[in-house]
Protein backbone atom coordinates (compact mmCIF):
# COMPACT_ATOMS: atom_id res chain seq x y z
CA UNK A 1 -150.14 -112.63 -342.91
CA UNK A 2 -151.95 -109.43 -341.45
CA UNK A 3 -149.65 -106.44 -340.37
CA UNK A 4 -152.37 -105.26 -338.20
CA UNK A 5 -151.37 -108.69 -335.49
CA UNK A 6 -149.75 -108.27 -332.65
CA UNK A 7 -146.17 -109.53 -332.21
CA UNK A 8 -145.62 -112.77 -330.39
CA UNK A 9 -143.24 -113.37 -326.88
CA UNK A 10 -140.48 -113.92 -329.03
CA UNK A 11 -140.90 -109.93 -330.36
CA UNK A 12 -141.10 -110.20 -334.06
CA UNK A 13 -143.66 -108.72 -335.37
CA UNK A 14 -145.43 -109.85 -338.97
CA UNK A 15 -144.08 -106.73 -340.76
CA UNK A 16 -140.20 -108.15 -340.13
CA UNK A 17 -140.86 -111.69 -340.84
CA UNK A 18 -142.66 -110.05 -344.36
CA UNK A 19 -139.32 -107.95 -344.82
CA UNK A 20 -137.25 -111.12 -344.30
CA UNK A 21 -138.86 -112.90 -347.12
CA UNK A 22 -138.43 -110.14 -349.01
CA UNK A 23 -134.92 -109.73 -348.20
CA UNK A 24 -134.04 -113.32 -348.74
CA UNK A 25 -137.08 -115.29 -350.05
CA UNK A 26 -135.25 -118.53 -350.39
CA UNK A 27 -133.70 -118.28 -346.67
CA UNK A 28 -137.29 -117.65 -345.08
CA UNK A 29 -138.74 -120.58 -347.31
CA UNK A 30 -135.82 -122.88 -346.74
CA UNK A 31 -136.41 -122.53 -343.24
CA UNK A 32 -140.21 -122.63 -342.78
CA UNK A 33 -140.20 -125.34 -345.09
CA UNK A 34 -137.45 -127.05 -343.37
CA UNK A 35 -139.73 -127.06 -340.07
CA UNK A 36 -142.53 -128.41 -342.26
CA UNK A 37 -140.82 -131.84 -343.87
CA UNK A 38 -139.14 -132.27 -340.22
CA UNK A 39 -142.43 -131.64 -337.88
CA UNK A 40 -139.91 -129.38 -336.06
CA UNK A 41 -140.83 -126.13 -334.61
CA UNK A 42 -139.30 -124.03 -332.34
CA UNK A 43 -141.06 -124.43 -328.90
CA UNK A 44 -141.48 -120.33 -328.76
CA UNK A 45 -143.72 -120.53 -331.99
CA UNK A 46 -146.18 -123.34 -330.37
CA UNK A 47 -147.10 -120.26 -327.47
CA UNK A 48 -149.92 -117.48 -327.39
CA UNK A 49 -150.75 -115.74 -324.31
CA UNK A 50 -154.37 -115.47 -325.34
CA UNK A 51 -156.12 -112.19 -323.35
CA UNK A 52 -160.03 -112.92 -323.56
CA UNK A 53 -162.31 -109.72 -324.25
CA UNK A 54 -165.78 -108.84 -323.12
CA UNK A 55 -168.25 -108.47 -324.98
CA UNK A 56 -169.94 -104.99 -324.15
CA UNK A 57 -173.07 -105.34 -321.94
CA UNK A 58 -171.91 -108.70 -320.87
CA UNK A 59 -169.81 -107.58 -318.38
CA UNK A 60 -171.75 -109.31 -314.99
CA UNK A 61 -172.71 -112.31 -317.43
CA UNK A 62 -170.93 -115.95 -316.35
CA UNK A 63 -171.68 -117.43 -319.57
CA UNK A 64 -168.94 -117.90 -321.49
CA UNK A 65 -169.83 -116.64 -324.85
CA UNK A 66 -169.88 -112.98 -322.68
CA UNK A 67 -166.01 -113.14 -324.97
């Protein structure tokens, strides 16, 4: 999991979900893994707001591969 990503809507960012498994390793596993065997995730980790960016120089272009 990269530190450098930006944190999600619900506000936790990678470096506190890396402390948390440090903290309590079999918590954070028990957990995720509990999602996994049940195919149940909460409905705020199935969003991304997704913010397209230009490539430079493509700015007037209305192809799409201009992100």
């Amino acid at each position: 999991m990269s530190r450098n990503k930006s944190l999600g809507e619900d506000g936790i960012t990678s470096k506190i979900l890396q402390r948390a498994y440090e903290s309590l390793p079999k918590s954070t596993a028990a957990i995720y893994n509990g999602c996994f065997r049940t195919a149940c995730f909460p409905k705020i980790w199935k969003r991304a707001k997704i913010i397209p960016i230009v490539k430079s120089g493509k700015e007037t272009c209305e192809d799409m591969t201009k992100y």
